[in-house]
Protein backbone atom coordinates (compact mmCIF):
# COMPACT_ATOMS: atom_id res chain seq x y z
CA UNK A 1 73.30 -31.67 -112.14
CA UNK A 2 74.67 -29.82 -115.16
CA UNK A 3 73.04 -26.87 -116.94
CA UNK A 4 71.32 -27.29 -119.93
CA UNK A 5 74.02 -25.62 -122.35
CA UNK A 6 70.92 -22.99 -123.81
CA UNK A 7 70.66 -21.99 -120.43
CA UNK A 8 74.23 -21.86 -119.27
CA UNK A 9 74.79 -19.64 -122.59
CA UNK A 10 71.97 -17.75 -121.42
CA UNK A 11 73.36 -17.09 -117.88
CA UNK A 12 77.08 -16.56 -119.57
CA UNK A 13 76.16 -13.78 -121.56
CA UNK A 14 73.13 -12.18 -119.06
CA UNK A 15 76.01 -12.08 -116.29
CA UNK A 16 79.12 -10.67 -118.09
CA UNK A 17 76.88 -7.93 -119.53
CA UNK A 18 76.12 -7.08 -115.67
CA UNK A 19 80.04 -7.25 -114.68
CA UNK A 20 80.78 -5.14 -118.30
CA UNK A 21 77.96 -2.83 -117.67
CA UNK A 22 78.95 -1.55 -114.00
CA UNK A 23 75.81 -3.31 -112.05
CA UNK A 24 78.82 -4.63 -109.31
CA UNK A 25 81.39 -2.21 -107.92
CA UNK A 26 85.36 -2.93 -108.18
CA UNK A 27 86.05 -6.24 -105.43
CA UNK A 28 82.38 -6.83 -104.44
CA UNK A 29 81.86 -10.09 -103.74
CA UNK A 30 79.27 -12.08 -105.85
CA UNK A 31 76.50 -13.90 -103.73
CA UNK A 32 75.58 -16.18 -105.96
CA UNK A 33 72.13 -17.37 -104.33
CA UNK A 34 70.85 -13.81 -105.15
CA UNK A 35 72.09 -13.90 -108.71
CA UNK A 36 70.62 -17.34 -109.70
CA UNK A 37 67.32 -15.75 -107.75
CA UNK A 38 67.31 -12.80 -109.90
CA UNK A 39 68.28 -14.78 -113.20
CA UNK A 40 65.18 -17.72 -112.04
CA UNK A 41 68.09 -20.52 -112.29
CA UNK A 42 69.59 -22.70 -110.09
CA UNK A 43 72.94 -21.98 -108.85
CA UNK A 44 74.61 -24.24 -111.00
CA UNK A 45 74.90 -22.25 -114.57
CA UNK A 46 75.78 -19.29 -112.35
CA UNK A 47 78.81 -20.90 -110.88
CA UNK A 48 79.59 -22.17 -114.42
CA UNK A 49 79.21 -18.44 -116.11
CA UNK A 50 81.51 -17.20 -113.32
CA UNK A 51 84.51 -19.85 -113.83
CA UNK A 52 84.21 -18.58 -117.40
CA UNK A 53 84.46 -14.82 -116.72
CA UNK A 54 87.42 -16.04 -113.96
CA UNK A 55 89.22 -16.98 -117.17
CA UNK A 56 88.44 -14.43 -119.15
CA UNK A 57 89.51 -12.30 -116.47
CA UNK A 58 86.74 -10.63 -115.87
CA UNK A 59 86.12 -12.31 -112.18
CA UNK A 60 88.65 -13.22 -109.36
CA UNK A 61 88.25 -15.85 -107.06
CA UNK A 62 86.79 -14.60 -103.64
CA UNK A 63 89.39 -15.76 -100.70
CA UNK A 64 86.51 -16.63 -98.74
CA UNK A 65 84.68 -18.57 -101.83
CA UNK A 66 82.83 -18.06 -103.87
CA UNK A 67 83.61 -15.33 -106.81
CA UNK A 68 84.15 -10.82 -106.79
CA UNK A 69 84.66 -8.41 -108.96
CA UNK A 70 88.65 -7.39 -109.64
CA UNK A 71 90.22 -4.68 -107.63
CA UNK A 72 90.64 -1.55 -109.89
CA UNK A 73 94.10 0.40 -109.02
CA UNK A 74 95.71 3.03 -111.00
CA UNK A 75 98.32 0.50 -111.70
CA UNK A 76 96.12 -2.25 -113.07
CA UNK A 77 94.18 0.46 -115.19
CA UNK A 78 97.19 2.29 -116.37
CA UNK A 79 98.99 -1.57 -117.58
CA UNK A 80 95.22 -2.41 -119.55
CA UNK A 81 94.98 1.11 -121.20
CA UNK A 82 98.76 0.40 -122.44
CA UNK A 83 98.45 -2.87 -123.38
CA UNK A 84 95.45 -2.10 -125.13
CA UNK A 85 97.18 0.61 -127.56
CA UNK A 86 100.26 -1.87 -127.83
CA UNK A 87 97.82 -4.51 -129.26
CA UNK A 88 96.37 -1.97 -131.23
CA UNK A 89 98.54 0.18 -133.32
CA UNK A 90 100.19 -3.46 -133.88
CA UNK A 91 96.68 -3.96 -135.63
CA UNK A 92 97.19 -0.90 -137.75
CA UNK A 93 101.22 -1.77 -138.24
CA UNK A 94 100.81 -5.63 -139.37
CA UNK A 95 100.87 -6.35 -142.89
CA UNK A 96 97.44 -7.87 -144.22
CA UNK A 97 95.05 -5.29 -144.48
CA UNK A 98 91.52 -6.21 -145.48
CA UNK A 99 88.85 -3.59 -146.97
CA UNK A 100 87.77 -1.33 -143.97
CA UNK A 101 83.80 -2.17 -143.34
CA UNK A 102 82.69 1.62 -144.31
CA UNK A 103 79.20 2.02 -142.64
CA UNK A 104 79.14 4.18 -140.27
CA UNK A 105 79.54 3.50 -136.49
CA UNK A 106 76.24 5.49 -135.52
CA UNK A 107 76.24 7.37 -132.45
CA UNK A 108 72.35 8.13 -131.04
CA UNK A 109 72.08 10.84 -128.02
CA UNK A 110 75.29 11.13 -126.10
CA UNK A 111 75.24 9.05 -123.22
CA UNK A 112 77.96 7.20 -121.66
CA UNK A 113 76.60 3.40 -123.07
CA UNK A 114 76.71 4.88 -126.64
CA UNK A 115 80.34 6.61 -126.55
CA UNK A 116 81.88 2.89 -124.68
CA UNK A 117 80.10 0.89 -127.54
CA UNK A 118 81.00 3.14 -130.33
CA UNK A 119 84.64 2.52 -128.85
CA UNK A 120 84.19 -0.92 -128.77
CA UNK A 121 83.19 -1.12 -132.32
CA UNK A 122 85.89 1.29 -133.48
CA UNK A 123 88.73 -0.64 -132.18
CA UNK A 124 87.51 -3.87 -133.20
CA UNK A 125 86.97 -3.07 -136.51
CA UNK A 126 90.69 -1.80 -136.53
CA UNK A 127 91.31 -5.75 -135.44
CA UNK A 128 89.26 -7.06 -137.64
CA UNK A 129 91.17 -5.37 -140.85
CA UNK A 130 94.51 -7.00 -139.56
CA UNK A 131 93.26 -10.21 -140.91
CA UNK A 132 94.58 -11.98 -137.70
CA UNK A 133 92.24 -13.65 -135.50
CA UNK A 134 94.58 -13.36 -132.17
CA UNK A 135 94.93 -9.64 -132.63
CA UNK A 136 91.15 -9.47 -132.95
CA UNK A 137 90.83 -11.70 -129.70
CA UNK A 138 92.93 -9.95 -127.98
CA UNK A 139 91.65 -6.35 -128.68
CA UNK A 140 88.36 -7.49 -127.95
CA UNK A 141 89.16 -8.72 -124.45
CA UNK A 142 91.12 -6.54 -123.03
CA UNK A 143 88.59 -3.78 -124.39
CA UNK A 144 85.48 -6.26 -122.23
CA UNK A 145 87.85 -5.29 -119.28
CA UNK A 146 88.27 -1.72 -120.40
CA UNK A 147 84.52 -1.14 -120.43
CA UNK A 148 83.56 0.35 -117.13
CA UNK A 149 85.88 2.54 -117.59
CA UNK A 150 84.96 3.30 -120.64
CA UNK A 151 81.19 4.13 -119.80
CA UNK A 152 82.81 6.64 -117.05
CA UNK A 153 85.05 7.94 -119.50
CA UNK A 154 83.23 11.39 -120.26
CA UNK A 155 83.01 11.92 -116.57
CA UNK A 156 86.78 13.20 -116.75
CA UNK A 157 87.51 13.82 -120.48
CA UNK A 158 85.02 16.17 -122.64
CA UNK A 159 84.85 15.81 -126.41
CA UNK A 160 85.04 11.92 -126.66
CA UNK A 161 83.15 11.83 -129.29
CA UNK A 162 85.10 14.21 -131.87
CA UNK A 163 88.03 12.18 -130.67
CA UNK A 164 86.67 8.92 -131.69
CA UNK A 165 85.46 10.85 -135.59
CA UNK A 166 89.17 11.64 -135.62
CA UNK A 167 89.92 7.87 -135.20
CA UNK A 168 87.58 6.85 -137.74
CA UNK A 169 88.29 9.26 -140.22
CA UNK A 170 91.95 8.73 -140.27
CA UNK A 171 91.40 4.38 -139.75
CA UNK A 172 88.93 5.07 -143.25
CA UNK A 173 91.90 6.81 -145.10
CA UNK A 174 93.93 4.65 -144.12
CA UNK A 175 96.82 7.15 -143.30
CA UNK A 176 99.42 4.98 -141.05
CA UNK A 177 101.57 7.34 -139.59
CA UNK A 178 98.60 9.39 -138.78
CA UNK A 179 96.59 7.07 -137.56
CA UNK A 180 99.28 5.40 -135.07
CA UNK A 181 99.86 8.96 -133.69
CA UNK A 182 96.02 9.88 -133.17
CA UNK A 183 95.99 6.38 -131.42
CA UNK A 184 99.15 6.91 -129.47
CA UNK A 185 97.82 10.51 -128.55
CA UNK A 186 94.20 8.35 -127.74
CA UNK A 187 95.52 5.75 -124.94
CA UNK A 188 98.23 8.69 -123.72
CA UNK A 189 95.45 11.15 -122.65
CA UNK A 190 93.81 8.49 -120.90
CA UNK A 191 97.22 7.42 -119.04
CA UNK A 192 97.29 10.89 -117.88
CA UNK A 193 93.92 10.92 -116.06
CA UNK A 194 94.05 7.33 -114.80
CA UNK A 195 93.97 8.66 -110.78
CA UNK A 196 90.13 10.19 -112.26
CA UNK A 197 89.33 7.38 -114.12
CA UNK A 198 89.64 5.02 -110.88
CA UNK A 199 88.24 7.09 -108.72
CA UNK A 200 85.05 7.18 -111.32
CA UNK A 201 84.97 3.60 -111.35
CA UNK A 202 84.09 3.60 -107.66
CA UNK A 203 80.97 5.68 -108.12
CA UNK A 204 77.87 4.82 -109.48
CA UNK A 205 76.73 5.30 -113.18
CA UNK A 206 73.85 7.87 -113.35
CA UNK A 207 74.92 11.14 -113.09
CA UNK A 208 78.63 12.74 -114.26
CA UNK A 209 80.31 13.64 -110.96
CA UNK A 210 82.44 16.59 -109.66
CA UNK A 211 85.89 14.72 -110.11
């Protein structure tokens, strides 16, 4: 019997904030018993949430059945960093500009949840002022993939955060050339330490390790 759609919404969102936020390591396998147990559902809007996030590629299909979280290798990671600045400065390069929403991405004590979602709302705001809905969708899911890394991100590279005010300063001037470069310099420091970066994503979230 189908899901009521409030609950399958419910179960959609609840479960790709789990796979976003780190909760399952890179290619564990989902049981999905235990997740409808822990959500108080049946196992029906859990399947349902997970052939979503399969599409959205946020979920593989589990040889065995059933569904797991993607494999992380440095060459997966390496190809969604770089794709992600390619879809990117083509945000900043395209044509229609709107106004650039001016409040100010706040930033409370620096943890690792704060510096990924600051990110997150950084780039997509960058989207948003191409005026073009694909870019927009397509910024915004690849950075979804990019999260975990994201929220490990500190681990391996200090001074995140004055490298993100650099980003927003130049995306509020709206300097082009400047802009493209700090972005280009952005996703090429991270291309550098992608061996780290993977090797964080197979540890836990807690406590910055010795990398």
């Amino acid at each position: 019997m189908a899901a009521d759609p409030v609950t399958s919404e419910r179960i959609y969102a609840s479960l790709k904030r789990e796979v976003m936020s780190g909760v399952f390591a890179p290619s564990e396998v989902l049981v999905e018993r235990r997740i409808a147990a822990d959500f108080g559902v049946s196992i029906t809007p859990v399947r349902a949430a997970a052939h979503r996030l399969v599409g959205e590629r946020m979920l593989g299909l589990n040889a065995g059945g059933g569904f797991r979280i993607p494999e992380v290798t440095e060459g997966s990671l390496r190809e969604l960093y770089f794709w992600h600045g390619q879809l990117v400065r083509n945000a900043v390069s395209t044509g229609d500009q709107i106004p650039l929403d001016r409040r100010p991405l706040i930033m409370g004590p620096t943890v690792f949840t704060d510096t990924a979602a600051m990110t997150r709302g950084l780039f997509e705001r960058i989207a948003i002022r191409s005026a073009n809905g694909e870019i927009l969708a397509a910024i915004r899911s690849a950075g979804e993939r990019l999260h975990g890394a994201r929220l490990r991100e500190s681990w391996v590279m200090p001074g995140i955060e004055d490298e993100l005010a650099e980003v927003q300063a130049l995306t509020e001037q709206g300097s082009g050339q400047d802009l493209l470069r700090a972005l280009w310099a952005y996703h090429r420091r991270r291309l550098r330490r992608i061996s780290e970066l993977v090797a964080a994503l197979h540890l836990p979230l807690g406590r910055a390790p010795s990398l």
